[in-house]
Protein backbone atom coordinates (compact mmCIF):
# COMPACT_ATOMS: atom_id res chain seq x y z
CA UNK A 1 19.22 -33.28 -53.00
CA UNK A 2 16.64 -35.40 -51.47
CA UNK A 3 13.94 -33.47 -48.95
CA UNK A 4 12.73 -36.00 -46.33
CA UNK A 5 8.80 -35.66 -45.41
CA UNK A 6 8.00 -34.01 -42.59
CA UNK A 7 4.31 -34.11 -40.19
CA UNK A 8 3.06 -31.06 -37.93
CA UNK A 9 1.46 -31.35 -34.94
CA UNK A 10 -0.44 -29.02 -32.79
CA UNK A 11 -1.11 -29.20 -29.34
CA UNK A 12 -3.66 -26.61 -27.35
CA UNK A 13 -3.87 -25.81 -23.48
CA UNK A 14 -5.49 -23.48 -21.32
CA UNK A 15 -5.08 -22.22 -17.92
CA UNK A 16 -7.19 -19.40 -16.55
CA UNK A 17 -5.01 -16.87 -15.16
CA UNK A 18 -7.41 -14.16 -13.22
CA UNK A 19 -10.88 -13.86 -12.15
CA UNK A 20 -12.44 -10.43 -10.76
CA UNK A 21 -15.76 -9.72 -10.01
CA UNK A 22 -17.30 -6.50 -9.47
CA UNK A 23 -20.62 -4.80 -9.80
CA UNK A 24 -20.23 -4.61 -13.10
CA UNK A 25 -19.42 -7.24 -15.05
CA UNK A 26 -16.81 -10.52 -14.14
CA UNK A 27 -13.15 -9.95 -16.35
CA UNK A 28 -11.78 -13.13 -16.99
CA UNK A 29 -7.90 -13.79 -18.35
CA UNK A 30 -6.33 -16.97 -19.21
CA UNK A 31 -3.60 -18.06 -21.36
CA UNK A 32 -3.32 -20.40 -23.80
CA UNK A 33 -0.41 -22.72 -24.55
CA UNK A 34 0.19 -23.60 -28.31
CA UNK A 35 3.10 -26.32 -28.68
CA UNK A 36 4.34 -26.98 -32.45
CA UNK A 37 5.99 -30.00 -33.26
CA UNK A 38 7.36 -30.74 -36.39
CA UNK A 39 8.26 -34.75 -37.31
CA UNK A 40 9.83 -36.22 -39.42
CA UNK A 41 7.68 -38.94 -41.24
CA UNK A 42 9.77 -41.52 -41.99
CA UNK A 43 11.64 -42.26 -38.71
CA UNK A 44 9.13 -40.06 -36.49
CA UNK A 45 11.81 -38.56 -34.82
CA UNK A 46 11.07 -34.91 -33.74
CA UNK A 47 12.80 -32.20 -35.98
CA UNK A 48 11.92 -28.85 -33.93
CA UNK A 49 9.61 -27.34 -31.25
CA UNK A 50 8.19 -24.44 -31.05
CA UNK A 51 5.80 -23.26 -28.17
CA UNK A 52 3.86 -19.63 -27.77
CA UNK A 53 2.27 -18.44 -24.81
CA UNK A 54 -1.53 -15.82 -26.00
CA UNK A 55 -3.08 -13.95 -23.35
CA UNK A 56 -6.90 -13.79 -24.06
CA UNK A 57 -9.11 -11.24 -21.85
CA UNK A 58 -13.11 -11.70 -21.60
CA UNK A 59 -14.62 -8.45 -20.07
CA UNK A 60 -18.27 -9.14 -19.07
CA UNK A 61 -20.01 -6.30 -18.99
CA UNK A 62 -23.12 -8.01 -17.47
CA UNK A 63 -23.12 -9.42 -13.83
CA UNK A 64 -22.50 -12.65 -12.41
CA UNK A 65 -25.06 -15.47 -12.10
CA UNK A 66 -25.85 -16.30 -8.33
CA UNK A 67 -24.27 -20.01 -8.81
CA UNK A 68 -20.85 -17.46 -9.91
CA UNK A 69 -20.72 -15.13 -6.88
CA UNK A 70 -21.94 -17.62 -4.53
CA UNK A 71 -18.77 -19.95 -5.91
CA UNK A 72 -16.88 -17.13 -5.02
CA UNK A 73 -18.45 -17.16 -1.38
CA UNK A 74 -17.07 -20.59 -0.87
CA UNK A 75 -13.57 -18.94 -0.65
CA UNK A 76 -14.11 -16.93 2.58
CA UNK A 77 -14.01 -19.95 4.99
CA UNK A 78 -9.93 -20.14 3.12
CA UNK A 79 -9.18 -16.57 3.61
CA UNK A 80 -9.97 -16.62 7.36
CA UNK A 81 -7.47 -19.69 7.42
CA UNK A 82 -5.07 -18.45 5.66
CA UNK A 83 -4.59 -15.05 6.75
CA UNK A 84 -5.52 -16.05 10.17
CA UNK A 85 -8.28 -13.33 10.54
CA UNK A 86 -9.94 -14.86 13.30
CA UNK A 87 -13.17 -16.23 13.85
CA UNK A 88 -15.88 -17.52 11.29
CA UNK A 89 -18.57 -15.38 12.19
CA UNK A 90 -16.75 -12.55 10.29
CA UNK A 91 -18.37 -14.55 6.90
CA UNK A 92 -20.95 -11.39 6.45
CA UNK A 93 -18.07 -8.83 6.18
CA UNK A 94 -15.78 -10.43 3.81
CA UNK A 95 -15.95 -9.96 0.56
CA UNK A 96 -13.84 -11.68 -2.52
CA UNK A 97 -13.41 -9.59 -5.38
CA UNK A 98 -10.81 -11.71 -7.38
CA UNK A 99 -8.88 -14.90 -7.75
CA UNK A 100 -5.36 -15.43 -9.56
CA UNK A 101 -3.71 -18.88 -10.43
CA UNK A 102 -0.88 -19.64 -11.21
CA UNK A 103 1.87 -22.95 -11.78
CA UNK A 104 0.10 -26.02 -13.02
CA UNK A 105 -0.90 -28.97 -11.62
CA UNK A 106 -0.05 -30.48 -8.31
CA UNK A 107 2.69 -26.98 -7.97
CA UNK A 108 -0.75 -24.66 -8.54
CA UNK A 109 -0.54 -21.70 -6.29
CA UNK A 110 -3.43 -19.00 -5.70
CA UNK A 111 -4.02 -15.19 -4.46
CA UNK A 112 -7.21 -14.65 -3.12
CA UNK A 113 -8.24 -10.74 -3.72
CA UNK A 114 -10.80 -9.87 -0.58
CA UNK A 115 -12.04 -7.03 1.43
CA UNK A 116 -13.26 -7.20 4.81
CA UNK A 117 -15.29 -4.26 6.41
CA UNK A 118 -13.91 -2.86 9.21
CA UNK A 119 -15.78 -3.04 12.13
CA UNK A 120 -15.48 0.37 14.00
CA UNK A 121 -15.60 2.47 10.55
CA UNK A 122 -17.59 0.45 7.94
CA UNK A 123 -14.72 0.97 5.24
CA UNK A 124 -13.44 -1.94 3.03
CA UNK A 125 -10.19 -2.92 3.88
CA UNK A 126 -8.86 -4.44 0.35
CA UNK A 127 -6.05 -7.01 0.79
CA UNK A 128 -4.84 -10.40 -1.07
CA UNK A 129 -3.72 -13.82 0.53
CA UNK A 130 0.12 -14.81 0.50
CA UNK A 131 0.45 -17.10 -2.80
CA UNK A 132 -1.01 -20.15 -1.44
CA UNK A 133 -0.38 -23.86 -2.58
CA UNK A 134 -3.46 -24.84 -3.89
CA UNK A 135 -2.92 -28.68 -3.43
CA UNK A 136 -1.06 -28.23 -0.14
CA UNK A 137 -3.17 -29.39 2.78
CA UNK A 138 -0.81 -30.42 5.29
CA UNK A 139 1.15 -26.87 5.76
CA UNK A 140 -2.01 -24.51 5.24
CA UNK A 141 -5.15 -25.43 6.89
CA UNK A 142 -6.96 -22.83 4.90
CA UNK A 143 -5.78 -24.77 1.87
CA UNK A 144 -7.95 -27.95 2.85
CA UNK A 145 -10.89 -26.92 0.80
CA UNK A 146 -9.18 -24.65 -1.37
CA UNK A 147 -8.96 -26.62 -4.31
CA UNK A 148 -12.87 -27.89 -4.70
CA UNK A 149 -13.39 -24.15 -3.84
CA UNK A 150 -11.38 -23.19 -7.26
CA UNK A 151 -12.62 -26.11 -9.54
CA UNK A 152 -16.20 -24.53 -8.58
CA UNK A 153 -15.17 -20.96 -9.53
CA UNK A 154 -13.54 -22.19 -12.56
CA UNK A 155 -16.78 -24.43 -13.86
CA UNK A 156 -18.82 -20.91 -13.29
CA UNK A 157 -16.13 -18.73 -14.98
CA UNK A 158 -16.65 -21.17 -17.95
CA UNK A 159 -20.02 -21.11 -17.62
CA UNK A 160 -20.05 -17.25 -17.78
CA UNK A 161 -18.19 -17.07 -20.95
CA UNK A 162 -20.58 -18.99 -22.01
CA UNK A 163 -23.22 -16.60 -21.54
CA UNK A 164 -24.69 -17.93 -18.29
CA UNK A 165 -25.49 -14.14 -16.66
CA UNK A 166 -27.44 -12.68 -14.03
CA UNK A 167 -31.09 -12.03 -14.90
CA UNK A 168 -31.49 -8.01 -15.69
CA UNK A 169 -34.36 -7.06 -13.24
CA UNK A 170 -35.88 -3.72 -13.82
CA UNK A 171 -37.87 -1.19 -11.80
CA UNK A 172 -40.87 0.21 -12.45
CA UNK A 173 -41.67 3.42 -11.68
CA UNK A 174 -45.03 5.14 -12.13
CA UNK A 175 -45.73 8.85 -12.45
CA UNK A 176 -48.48 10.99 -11.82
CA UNK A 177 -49.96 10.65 -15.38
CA UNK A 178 -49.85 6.85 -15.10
CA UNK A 179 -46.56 6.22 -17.64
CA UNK A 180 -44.34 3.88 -16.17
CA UNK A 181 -40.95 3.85 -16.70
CA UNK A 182 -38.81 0.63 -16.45
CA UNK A 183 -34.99 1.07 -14.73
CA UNK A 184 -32.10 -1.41 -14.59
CA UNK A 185 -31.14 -2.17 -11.15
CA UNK A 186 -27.93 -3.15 -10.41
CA UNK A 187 -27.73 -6.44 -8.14
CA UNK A 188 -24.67 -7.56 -8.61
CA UNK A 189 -21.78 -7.15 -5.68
CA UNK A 190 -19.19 -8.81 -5.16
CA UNK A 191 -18.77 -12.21 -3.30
């Protein structure tokens, strides 16, 4: 029995799933895409397939850079859009706390997670945008942007994998004896 020569090849993808910021650290998820194809050598005809989906989760425990949250920032101008909250000079009292993706290419969609203070009370008011076409800008006017606003978050989510971080300032505090005493400060809210 004769056993014909076979080739393997791998092919690699990755597609960030989730973003969420908070005042303590950014969490990150994406998944990763691994397609095996086996060949066979002599007529290069493909034999099998095989393709596995990983989830891989990067909890930051140290806060965003500026560059990160104000990427994040660039998504309020969207939300107002999309959920039709009204007028722009609301900017100061929204907040975006996460981003989710998901389809690929030209059929990406996105959920924006925001909060927006309430006026009369001063309490966040947590909600998320309808799954939004990211590509889509003749049905959603909020949508126009949307996709430079994402490609910026994603180059900073990168980025902060890649250990670009907020600086850790401290405060100093002196006592009556003279000893100072140095205190990390949280900076760090969300967009």
């Amino acid at each position: 029995m004769k056993t014909e020569a076979t080739e393997t090849k791998t092919h690699r993808s990755k597609q960030t799933d989730k973003i969420k910021v908070s005042d303590e650290g950014v969490i990150i998820t994406w998944l990763e895409t691994v397609l095996t194809e086996k060949y066979n050598v002599a007529d290069k005809q493909l034999i099998s397939e095989d393709k596995n989906k990983i989830k891989h989760i990067h909890d930051g425990n140290f806060l965003p850079h500026k560059d990160f949250l104000d990427a994040m920032k660039m998504l309020r101008k969207p939300v107002i859009d999309i959920c039709e909250l009204g007028k722009y000079d609301q900017f100061d009292r929204i907040r975006i706390y996460g981003v989710s993706f998901s389809g690929e290419q030209d059929e990406a969609k996105v959920v924006i997670t925001y909060g927006k203070e309430v006026e009369w009370s001063g309490q966040v008011w947590i909600s998320n945008t309808p799954l939004t076409p990211l590509y889509d800008q003749d049905k959603f006017t909020g949508s126009k942007n949307l996709d430079k606003c994402c490609a910026a978050i994603l180059k900073e989510a990168q980025l902060y994998m890649d250990g670009k971080h907020a600086e850790n300032p401290q405060l100093s505090l002196s006592f009556e004896n003279g000893e100072k005493v140095e205190l990390p400060v949280k900076t760090g809210e969300p967009a």
